[in-house]
Protein backbone atom coordinates (compact mmCIF):
# COMPACT_ATOMS: atom_id res chain seq x y z
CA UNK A 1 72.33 -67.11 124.66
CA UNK A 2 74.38 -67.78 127.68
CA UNK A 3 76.50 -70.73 128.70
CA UNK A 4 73.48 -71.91 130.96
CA UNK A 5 70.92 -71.83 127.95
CA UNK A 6 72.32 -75.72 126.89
CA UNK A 7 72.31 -78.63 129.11
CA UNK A 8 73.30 -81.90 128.55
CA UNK A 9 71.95 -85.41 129.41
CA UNK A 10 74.49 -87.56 129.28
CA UNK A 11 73.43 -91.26 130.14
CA UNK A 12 76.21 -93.57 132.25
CA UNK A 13 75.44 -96.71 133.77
CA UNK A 14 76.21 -97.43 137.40
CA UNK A 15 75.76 -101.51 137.79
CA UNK A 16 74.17 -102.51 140.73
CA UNK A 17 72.92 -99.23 142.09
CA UNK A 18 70.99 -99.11 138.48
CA UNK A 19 71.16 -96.95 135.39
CA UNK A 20 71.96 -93.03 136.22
CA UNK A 21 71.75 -89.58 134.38
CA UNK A 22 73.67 -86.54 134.74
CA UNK A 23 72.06 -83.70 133.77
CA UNK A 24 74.80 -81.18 133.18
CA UNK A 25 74.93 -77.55 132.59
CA UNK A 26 77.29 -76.87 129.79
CA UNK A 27 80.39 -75.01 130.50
CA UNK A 28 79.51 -75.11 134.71
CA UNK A 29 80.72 -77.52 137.40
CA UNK A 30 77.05 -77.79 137.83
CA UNK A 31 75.10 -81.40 137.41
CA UNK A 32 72.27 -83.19 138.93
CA UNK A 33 72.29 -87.03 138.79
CA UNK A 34 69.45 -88.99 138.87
CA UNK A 35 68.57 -92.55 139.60
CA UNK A 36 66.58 -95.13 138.43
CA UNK A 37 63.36 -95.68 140.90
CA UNK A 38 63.27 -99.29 141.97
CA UNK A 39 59.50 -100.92 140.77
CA UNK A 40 58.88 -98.03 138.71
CA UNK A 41 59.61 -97.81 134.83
CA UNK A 42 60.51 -94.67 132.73
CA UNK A 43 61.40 -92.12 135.41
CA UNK A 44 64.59 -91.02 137.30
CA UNK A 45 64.60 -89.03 140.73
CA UNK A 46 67.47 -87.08 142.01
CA UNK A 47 69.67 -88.83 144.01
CA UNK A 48 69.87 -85.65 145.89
CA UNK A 49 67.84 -82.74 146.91
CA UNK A 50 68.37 -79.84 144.27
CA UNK A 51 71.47 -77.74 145.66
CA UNK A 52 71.40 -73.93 145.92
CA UNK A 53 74.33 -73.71 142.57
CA UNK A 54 71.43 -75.48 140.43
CA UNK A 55 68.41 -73.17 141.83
CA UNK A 56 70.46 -69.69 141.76
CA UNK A 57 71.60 -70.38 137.61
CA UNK A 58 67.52 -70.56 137.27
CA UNK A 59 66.61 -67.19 139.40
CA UNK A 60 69.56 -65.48 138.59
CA UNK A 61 69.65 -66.43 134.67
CA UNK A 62 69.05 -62.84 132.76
CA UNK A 63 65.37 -63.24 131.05
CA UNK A 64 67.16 -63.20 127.41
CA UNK A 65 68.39 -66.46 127.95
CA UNK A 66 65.02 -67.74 128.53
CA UNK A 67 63.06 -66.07 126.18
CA UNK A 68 59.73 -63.52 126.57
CA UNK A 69 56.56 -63.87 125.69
CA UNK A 70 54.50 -67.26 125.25
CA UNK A 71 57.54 -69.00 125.79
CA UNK A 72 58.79 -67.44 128.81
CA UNK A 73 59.32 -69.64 131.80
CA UNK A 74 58.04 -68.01 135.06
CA UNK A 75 60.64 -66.81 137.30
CA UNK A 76 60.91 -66.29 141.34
CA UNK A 77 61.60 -62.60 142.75
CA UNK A 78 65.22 -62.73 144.27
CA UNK A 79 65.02 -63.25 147.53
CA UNK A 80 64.91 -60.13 150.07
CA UNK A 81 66.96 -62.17 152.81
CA UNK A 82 69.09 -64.50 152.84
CA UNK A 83 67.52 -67.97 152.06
CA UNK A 84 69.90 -70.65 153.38
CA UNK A 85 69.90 -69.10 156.67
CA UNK A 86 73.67 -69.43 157.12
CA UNK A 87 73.73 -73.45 157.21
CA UNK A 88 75.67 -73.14 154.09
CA UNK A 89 74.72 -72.14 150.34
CA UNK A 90 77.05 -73.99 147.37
CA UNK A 91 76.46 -77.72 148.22
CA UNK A 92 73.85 -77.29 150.18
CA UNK A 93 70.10 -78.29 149.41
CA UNK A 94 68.18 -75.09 148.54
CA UNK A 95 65.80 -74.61 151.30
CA UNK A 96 62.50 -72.16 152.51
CA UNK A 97 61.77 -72.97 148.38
CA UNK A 98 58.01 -72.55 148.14
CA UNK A 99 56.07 -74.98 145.50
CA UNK A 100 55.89 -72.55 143.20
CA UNK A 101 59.52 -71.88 142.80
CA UNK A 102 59.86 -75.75 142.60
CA UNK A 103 57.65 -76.35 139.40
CA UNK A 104 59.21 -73.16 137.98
CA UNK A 105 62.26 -74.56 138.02
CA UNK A 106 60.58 -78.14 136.49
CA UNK A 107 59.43 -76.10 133.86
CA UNK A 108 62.81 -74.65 133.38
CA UNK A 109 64.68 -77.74 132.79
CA UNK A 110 62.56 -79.29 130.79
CA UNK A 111 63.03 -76.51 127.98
CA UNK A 112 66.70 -76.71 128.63
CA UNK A 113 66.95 -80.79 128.31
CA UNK A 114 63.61 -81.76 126.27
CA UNK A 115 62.80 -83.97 128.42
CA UNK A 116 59.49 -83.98 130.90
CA UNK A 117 61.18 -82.47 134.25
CA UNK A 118 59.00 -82.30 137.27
CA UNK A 119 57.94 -83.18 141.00
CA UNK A 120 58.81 -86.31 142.26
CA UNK A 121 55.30 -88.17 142.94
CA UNK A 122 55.10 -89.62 146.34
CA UNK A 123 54.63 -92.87 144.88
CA UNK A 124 58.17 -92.35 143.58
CA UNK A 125 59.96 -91.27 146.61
CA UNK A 126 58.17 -94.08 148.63
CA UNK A 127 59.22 -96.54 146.53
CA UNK A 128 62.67 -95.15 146.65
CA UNK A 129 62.43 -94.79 150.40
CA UNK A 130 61.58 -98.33 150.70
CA UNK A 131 65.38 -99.16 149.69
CA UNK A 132 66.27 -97.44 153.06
CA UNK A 133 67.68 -100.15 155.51
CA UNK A 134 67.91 -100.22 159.23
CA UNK A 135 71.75 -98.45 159.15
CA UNK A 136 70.44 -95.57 157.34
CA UNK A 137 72.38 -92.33 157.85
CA UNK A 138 69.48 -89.96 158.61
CA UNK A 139 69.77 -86.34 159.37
CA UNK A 140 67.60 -85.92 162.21
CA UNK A 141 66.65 -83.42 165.08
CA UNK A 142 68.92 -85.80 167.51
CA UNK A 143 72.36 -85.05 165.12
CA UNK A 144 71.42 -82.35 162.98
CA UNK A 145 72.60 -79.02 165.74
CA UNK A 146 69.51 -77.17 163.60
CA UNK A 147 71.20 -77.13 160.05
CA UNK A 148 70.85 -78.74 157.30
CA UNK A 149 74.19 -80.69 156.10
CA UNK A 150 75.44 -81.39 152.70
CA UNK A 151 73.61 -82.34 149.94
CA UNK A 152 74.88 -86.06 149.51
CA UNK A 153 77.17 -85.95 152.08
CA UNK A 154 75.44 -89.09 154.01
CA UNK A 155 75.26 -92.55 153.01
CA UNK A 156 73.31 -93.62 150.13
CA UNK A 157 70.77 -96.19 150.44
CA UNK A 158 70.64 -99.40 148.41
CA UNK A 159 69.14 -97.52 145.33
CA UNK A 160 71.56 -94.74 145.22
CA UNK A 161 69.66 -92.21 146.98
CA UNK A 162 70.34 -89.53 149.80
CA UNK A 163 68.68 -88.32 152.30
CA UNK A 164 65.56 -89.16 151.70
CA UNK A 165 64.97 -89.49 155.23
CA UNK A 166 65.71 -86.81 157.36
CA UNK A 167 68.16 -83.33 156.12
CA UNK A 168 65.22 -81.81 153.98
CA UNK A 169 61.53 -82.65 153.57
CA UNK A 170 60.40 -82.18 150.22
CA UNK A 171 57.73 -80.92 147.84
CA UNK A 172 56.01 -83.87 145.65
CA UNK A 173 52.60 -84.20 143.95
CA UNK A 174 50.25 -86.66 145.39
CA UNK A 175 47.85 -89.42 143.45
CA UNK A 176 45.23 -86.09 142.43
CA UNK A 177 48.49 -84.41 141.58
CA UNK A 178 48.15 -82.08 144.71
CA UNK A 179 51.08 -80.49 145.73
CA UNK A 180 52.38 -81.69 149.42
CA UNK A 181 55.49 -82.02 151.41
CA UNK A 182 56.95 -85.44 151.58
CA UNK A 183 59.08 -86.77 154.56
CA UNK A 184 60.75 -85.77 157.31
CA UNK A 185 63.68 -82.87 158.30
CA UNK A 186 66.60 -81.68 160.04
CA UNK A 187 63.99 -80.54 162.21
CA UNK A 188 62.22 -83.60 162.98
CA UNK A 189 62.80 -86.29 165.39
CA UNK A 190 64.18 -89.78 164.40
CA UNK A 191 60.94 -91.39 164.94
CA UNK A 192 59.37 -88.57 162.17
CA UNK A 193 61.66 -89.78 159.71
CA UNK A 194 58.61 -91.92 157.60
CA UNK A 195 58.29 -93.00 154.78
CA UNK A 196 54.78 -92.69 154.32
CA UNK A 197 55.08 -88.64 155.93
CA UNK A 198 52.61 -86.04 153.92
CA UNK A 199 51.45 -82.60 155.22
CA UNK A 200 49.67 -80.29 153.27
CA UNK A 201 51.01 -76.66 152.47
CA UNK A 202 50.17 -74.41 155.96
CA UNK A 203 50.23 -70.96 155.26
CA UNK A 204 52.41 -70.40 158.76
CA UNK A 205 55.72 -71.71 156.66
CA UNK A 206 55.35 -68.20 155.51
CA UNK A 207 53.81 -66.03 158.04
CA UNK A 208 56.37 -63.97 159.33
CA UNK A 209 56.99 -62.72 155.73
CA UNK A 210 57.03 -58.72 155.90
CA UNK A 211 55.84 -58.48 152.40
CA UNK A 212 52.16 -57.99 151.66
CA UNK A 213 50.93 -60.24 150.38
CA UNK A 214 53.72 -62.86 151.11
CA UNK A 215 55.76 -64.31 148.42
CA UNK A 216 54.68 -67.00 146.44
CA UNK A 217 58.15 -68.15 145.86
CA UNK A 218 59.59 -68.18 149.20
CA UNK A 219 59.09 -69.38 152.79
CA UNK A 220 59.81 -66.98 155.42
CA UNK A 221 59.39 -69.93 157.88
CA UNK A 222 60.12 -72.94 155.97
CA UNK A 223 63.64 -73.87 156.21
CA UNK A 224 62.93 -77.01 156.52
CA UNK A 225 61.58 -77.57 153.06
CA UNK A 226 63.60 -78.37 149.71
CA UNK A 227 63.07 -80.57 146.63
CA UNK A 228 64.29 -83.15 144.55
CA UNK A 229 63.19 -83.66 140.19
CA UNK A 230 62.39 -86.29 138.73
CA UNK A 231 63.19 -87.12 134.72
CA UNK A 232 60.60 -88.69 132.37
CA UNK A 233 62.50 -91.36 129.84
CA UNK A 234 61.60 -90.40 126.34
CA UNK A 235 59.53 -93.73 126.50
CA UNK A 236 57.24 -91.63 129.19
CA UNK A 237 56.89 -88.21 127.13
CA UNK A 238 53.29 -89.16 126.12
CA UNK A 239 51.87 -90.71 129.05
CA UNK A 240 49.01 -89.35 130.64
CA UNK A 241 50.15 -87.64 134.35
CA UNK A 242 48.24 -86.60 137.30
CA UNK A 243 46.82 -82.92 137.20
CA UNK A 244 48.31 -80.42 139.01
CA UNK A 245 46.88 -78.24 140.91
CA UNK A 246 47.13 -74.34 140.85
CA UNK A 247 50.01 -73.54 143.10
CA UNK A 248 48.74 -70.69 144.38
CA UNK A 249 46.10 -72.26 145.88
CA UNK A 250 46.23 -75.30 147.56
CA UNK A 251 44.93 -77.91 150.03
CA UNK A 252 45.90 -79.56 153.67
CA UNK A 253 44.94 -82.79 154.19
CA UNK A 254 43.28 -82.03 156.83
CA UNK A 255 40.78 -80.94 153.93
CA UNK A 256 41.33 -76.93 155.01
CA UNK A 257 42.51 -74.44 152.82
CA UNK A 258 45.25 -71.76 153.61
CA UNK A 259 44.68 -68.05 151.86
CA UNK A 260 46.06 -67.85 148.75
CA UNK A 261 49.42 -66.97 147.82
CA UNK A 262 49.76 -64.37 144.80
């Protein structure tokens, strides 16, 4: 077993901003915290998008760590180019992550921690969005230069969150538990930067992938697209939860479907 194969939870409480997790990585300088969602019981969300330190422990972690057979967590191919596309990589939120590589990662902490890990539903990051006042710091298309900037480098809104306008849009699960991307980018204009923002997966975020057929765990075309987690209280392990759908198949709300990504 390596020093990733045991994370902590270790619960702190932040006062007004509301109760807080760290999810820590034993014997790393690597944690994730995660808020409280205002108007929603017995979940957390990161308060940031998931940084490229957190992802690379999960694709680079040697399989023995993790486990074979039954038990095995699926795990992304390493990534034939370089990902972060030179905006910056420790710090920074992971980016060009396909869904896939998102829920694998889920699915991943939640046999390190014990705890239900998964995609934020959009229900969640609205209601966490709504906390976002009229002096939010938003990473837009107007200040951004192209790139992507720190993961919580901007100022928090009233909940504790960042960035979840602007910087990165982000995967989330939808009311059928569809995957979709939530929110606006780096890329986007200020006037993009909504709440209440959902595209379906396009197969173009990955068509200038040489590989045939493309990856199903990267975007070739999609640097514009990270994640957060969100953190089921123990209180929440039972409850019933939308059904996902297959990743490698899914649908744009415009009710098309893209080919399928092995």
């Amino acid at each position: 077993m390596t020093r990733l194969a045991t994370l902590l939870l270790v619960a702190v409480s932040l006062g007004m901003a509301g109760d807080a997790t760290r999810i820590r990585v034993d014997g790393t300088a690597i944690e994730i915290t995660v808020r409280a969602v205002p108007g929603i019981e017995g979940v957390h969300v990161s308060a940031t998008e998931i940084p490229w330190e957190l992802l690379d422990a999960f694709v680079y972690e040697k399989p023995e760590a993790t486990g074979t057979g039954a038990d095995a967590v699926a795990r992304p191919s390493q990534p034939y180019i370089s990902m972060d596309r030179g905006f910056g990589h420790a710090g920074f939120p992971a980016i060009s992550v396909n869904s896939d590589t998102a829920q694998a990662f889920c699915a991943w902490l939640s046999r390190r921690t014990g705890r239900t890990v998964r995609l934020p539903r959009v229900a969640e990051l609205q209601a966490a969005c709504a906390t976002v006042g009229a002096d939010s710091d938003v990473w837009h298309a107007g200040r951004s230069a192209g790139k992507t900037r720190r993961a919580g480098s901007g100022k928090p809104n009233a909940a504790g969150f960042h960035d979840l306008q602007g910087n990165v849009a982000e995967w989330a699960t939808d009311e059928q538990g569809k995957v979709v991307v939530w929110g606006g980018s780096f890329q986007d204009p200020a006037s993009e930067q909504r709440c209440d923002r959902i595209r379906g997966p396009d197969p173009e975020w990955n068509a200038s992938d040489p590989q045939m057929p493309p990856s199903r765990w990267w975007l070739a075309d999609g640097s514009f697209i990270g994640f957060r987690v969100a953190v089921e209280d123990a209180s929440r392990q039972n409850a019933p939860t939308p059904a996902q759908s297959p990743a490698s198949v899914k649908e744009k709300t415009d009710g098309t479907k893209p080919a399928a990504m092995p």
